[in-house]
PDB file of N, CA and C in Angstrom:
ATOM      1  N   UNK A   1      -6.772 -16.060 -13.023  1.00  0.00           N
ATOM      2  CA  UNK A   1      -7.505 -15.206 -12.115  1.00  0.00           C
ATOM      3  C   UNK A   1      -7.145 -15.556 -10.684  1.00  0.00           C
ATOM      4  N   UNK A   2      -6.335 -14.868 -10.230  1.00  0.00           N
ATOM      5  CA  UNK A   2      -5.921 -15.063  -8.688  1.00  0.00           C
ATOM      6  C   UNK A   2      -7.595 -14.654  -7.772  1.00  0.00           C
ATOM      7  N   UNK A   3      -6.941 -15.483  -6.933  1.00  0.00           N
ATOM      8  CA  UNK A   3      -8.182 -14.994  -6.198  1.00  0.00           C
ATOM      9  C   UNK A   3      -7.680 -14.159  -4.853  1.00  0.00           C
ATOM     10  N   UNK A   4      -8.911 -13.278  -4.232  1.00  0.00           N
ATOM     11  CA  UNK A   4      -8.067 -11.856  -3.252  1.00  0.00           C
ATOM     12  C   UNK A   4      -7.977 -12.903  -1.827  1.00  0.00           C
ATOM     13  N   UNK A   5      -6.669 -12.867  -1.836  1.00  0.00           N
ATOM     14  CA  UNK A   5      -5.940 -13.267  -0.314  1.00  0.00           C
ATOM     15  C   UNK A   5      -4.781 -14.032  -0.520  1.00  0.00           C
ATOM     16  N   UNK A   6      -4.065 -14.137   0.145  1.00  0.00           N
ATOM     17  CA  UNK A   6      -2.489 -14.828   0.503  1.00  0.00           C
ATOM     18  C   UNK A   6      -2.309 -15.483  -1.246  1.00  0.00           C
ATOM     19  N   UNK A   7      -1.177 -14.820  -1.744  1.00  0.00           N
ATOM     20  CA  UNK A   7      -0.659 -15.018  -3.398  1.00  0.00           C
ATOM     21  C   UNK A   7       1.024 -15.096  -2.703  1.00  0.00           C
ATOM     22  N   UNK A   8       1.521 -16.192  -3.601  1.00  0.00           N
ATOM     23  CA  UNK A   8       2.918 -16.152  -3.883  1.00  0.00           C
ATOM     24  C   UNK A   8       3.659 -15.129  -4.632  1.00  0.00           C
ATOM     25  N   UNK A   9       4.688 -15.147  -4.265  1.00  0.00           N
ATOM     26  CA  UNK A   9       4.937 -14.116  -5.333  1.00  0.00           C
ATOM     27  C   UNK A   9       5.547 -14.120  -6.390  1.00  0.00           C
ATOM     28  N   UNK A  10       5.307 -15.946  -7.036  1.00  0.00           N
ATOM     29  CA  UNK A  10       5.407 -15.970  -8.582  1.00  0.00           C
ATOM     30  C   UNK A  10       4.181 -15.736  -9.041  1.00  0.00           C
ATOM     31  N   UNK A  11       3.168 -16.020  -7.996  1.00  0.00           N
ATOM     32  CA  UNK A  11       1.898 -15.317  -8.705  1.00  0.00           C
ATOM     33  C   UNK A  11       1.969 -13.794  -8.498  1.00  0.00           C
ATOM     34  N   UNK A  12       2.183 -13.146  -8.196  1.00  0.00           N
ATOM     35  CA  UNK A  12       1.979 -11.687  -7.950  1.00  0.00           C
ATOM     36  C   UNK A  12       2.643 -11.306  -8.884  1.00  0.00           C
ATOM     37  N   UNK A  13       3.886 -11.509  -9.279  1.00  0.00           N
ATOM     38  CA  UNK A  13       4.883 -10.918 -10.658  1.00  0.00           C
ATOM     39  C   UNK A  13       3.812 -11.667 -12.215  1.00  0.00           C
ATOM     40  N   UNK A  14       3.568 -12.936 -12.155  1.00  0.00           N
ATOM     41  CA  UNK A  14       2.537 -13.505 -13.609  1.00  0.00           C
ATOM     42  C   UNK A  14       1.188 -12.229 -13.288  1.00  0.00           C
ATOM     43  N   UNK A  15       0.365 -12.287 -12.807  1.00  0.00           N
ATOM     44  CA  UNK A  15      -0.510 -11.309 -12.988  1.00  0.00           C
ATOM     45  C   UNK A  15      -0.119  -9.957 -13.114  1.00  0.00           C
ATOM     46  N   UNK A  16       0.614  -9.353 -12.280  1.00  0.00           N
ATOM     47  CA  UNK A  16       1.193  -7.922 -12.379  1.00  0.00           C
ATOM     48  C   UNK A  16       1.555  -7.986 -14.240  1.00  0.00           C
ATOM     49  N   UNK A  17       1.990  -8.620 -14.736  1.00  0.00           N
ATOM     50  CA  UNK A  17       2.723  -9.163 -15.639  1.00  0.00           C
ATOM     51  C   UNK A  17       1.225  -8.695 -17.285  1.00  0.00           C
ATOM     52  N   UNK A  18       0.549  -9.792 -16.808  1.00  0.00           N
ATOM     53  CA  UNK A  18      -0.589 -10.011 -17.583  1.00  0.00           C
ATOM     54  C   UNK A  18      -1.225  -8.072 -17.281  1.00  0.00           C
ATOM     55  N   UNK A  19      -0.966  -7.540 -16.468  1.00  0.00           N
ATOM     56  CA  UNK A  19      -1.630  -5.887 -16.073  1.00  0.00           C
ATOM     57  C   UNK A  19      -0.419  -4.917 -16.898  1.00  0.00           C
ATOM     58  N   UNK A  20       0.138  -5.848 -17.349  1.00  0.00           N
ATOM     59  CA  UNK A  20       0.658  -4.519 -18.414  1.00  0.00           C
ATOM     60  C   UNK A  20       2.106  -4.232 -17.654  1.00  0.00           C
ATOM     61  N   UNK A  21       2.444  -4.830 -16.634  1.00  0.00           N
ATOM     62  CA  UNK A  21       4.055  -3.928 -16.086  1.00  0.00           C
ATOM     63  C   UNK A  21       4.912  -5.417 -16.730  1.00  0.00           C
ATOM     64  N   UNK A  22       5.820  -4.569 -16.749  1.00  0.00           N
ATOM     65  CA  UNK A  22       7.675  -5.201 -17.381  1.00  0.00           C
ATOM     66  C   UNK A  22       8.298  -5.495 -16.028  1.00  0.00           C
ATOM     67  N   UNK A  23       9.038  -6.600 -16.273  1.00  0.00           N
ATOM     68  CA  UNK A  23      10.241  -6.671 -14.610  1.00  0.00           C
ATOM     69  C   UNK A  23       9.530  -8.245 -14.085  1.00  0.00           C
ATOM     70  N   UNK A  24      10.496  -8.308 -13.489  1.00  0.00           N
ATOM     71  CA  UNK A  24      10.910  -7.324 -12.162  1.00  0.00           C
ATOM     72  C   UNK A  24      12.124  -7.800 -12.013  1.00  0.00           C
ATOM     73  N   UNK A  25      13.175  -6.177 -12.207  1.00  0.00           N
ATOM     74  CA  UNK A  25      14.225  -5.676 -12.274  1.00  0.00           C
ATOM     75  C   UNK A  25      15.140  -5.405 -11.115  1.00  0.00           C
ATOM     76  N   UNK A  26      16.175  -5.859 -11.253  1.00  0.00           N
ATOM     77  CA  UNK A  26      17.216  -5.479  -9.677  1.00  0.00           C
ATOM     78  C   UNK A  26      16.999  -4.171  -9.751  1.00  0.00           C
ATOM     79  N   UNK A  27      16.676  -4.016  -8.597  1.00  0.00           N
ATOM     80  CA  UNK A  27      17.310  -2.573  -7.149  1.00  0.00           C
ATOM     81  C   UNK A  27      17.873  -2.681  -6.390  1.00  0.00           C
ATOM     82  N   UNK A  28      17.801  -1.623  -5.757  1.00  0.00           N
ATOM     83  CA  UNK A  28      18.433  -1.616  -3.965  1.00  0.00           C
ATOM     84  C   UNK A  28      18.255  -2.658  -3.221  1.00  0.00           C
ATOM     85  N   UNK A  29      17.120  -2.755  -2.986  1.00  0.00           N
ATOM     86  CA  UNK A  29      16.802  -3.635  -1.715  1.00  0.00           C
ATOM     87  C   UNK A  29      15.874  -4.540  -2.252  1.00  0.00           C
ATOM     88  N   UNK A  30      15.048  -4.035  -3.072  1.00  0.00           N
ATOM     89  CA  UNK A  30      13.392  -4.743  -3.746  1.00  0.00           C
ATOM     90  C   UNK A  30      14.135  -5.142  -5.412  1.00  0.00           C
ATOM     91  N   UNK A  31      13.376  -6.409  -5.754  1.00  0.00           N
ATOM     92  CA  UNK A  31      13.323  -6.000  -6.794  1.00  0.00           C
ATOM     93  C   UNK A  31      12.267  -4.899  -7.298  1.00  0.00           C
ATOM     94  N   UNK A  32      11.815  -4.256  -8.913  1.00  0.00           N
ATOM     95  CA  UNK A  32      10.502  -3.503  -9.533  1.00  0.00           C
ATOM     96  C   UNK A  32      10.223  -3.913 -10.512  1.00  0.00           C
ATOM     97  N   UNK A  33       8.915  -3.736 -10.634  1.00  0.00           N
ATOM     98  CA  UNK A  33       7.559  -3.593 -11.711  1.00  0.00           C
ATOM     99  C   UNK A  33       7.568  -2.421 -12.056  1.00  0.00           C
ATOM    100  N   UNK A  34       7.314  -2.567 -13.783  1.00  0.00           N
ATOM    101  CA  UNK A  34       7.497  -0.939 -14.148  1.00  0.00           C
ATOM    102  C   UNK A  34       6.075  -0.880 -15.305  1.00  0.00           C
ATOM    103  N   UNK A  35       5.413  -0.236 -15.420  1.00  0.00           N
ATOM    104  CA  UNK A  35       4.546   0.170 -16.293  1.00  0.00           C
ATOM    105  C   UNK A  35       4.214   1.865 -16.528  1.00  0.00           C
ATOM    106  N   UNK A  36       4.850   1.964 -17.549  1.00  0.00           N
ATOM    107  CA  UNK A  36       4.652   3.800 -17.803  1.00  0.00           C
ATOM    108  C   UNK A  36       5.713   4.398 -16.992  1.00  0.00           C
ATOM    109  N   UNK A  37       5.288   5.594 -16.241  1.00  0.00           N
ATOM    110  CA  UNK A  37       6.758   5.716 -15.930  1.00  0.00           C
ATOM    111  C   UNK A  37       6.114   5.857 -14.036  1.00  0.00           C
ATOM    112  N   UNK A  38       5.131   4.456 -13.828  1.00  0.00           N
ATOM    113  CA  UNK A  38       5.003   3.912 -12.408  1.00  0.00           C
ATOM    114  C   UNK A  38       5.746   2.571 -12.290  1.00  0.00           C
ATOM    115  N   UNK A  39       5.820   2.672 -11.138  1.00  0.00           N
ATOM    116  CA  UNK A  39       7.574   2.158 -10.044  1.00  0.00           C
ATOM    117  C   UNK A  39       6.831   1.339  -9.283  1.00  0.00           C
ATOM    118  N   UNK A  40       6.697  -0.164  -8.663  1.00  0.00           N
ATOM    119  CA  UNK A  40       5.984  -1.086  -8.052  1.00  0.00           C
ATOM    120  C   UNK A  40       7.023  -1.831  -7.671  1.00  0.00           C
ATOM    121  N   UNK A  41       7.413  -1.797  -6.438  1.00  0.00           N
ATOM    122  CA  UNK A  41       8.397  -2.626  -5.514  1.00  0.00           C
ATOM    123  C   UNK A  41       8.083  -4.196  -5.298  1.00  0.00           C
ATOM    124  N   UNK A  42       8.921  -5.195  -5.535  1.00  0.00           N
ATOM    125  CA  UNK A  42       8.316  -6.539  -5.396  1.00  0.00           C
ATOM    126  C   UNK A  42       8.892  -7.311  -4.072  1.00  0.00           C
ATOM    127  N   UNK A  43       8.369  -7.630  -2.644  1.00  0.00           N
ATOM    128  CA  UNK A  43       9.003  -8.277  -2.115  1.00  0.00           C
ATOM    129  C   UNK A  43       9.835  -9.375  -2.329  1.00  0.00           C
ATOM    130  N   UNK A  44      11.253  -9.292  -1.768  1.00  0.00           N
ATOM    131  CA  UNK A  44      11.598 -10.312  -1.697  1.00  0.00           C
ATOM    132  C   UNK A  44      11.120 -11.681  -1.552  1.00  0.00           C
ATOM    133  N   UNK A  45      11.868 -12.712  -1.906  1.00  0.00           N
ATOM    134  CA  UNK A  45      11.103 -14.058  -1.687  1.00  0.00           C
ATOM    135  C   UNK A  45      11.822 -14.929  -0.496  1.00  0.00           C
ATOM    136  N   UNK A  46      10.940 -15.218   0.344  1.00  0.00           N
ATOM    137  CA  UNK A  46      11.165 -15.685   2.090  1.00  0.00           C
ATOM    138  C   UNK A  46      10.200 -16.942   2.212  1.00  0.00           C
ATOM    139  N   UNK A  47       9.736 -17.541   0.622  1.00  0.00           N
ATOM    140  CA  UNK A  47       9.304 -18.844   0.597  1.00  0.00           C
ATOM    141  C   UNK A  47       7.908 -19.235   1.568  1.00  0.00           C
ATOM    142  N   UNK A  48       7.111 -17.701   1.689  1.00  0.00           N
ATOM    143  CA  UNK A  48       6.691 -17.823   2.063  1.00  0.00           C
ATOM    144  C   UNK A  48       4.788 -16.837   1.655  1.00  0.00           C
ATOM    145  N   UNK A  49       4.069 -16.997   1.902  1.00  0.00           N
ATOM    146  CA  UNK A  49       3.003 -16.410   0.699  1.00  0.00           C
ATOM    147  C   UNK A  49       3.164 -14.733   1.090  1.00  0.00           C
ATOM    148  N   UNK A  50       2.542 -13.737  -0.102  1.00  0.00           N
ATOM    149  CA  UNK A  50       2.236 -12.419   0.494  1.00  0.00           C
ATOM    150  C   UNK A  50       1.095 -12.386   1.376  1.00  0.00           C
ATOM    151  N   UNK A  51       0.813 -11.848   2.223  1.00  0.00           N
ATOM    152  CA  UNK A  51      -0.496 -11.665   2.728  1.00  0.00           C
ATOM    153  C   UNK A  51      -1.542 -10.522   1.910  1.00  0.00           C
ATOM    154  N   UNK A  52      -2.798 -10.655   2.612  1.00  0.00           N
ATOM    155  CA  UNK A  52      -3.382 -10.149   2.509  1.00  0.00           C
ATOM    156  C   UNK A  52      -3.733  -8.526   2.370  1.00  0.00           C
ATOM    157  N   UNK A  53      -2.682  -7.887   3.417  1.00  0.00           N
ATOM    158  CA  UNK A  53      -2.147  -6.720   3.941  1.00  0.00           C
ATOM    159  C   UNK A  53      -1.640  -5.609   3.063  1.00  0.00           C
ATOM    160  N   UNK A  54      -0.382  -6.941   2.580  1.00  0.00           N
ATOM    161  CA  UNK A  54       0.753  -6.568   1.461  1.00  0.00           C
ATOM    162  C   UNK A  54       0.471  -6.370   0.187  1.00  0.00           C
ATOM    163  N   UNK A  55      -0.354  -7.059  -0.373  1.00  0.00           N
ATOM    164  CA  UNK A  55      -1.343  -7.506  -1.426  1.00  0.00           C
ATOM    165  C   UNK A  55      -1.902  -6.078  -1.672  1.00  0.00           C
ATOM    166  N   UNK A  56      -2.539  -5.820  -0.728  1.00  0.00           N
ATOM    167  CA  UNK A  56      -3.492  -4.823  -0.730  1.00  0.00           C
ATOM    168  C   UNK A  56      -2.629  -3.187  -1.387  1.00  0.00           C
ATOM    169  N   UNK A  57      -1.350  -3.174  -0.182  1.00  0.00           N
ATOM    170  CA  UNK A  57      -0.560  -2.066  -0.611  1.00  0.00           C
ATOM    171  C   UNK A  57       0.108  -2.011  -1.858  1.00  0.00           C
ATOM    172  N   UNK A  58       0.186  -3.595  -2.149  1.00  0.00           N
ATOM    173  CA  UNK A  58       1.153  -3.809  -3.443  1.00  0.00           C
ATOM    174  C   UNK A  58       0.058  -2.824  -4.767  1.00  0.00           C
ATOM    175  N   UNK A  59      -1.002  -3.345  -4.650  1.00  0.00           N
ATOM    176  CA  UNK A  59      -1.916  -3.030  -5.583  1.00  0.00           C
ATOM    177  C   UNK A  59      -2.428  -1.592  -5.739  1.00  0.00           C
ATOM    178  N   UNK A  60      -2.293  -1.448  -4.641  1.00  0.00           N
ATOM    179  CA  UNK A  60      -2.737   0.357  -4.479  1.00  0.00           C
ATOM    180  C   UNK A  60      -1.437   0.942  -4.932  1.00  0.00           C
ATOM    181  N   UNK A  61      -0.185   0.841  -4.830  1.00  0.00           N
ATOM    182  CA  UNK A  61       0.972   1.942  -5.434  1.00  0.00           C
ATOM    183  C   UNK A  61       0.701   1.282  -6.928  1.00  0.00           C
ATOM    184  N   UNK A  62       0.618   0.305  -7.430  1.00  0.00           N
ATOM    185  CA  UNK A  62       0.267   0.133  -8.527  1.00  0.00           C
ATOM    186  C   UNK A  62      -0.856   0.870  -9.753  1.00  0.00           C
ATOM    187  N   UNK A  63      -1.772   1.320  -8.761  1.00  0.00           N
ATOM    188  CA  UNK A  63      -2.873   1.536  -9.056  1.00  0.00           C
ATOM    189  C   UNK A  63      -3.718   0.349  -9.597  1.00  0.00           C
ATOM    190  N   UNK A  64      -4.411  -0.836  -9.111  1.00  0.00           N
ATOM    191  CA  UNK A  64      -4.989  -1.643  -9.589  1.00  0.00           C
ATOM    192  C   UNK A  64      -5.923  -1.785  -8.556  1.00  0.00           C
ATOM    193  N   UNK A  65      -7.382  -2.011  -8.822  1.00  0.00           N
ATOM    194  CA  UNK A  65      -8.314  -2.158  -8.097  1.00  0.00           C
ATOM    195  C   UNK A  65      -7.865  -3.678  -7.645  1.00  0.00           C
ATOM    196  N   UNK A  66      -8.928  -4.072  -7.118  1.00  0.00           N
ATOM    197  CA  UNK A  66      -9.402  -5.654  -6.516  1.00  0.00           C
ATOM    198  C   UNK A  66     -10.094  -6.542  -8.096  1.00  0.00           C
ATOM    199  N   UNK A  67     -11.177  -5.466  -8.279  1.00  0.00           N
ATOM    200  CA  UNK A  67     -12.130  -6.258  -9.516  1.00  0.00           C
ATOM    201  C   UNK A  67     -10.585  -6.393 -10.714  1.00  0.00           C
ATOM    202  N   UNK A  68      -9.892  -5.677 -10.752  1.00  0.00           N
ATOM    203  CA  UNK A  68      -9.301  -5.683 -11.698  1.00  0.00           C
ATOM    204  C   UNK A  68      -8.107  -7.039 -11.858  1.00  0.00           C
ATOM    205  N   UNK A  69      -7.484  -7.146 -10.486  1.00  0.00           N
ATOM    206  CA  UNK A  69      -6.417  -8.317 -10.002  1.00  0.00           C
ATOM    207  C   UNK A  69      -7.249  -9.351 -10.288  1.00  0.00           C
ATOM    208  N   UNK A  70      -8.907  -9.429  -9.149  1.00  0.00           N
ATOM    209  CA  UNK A  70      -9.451 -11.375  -9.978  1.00  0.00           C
ATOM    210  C   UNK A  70      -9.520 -11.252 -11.062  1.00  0.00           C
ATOM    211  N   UNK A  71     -10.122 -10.242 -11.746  1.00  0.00           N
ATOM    212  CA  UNK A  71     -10.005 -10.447 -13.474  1.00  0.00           C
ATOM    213  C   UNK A  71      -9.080 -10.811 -14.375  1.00  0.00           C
ATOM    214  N   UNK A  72      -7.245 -10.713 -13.800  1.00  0.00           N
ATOM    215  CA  UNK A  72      -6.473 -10.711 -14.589  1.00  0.00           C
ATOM    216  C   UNK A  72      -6.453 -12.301 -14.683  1.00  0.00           C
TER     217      UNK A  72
END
């Protein structure tokens, strides 16, 4: 259960993970998260945490609430 604010993003791919998406797969620029036939871009890694911000957007193209991310 992550908790909501600044996640790495080996944690962000293990939970995304545990929510049902596959990946994360080379692209262009991002790697992706794929679940169904929705598309979830993964920042690069710059060794440094996601914020809060990012988090937020990551989860919304995802479609995943907040209650739903601490729960995973």
């Amino acid at each position: 259960m992550p908790p909501w604010g600044p996640v790495s993003r080996r944690v962000l791919i293990a939970t995304l993970r545990r929510l049902g998406f596959e990946g994360p797969y080379s692209g262009g620029r991002h790697e992706f998260m794929v679940r169904g036939t929705l598309t979830v871009a993964i920042p690069n890694p710059h060794g440094r945490d996601i914020g809060v911000g990012l988090l937020a957007r990551i989860l919304q193209q995802a479609g995943v609430t907040r209650r739903e991310w601490e729960e995973a």
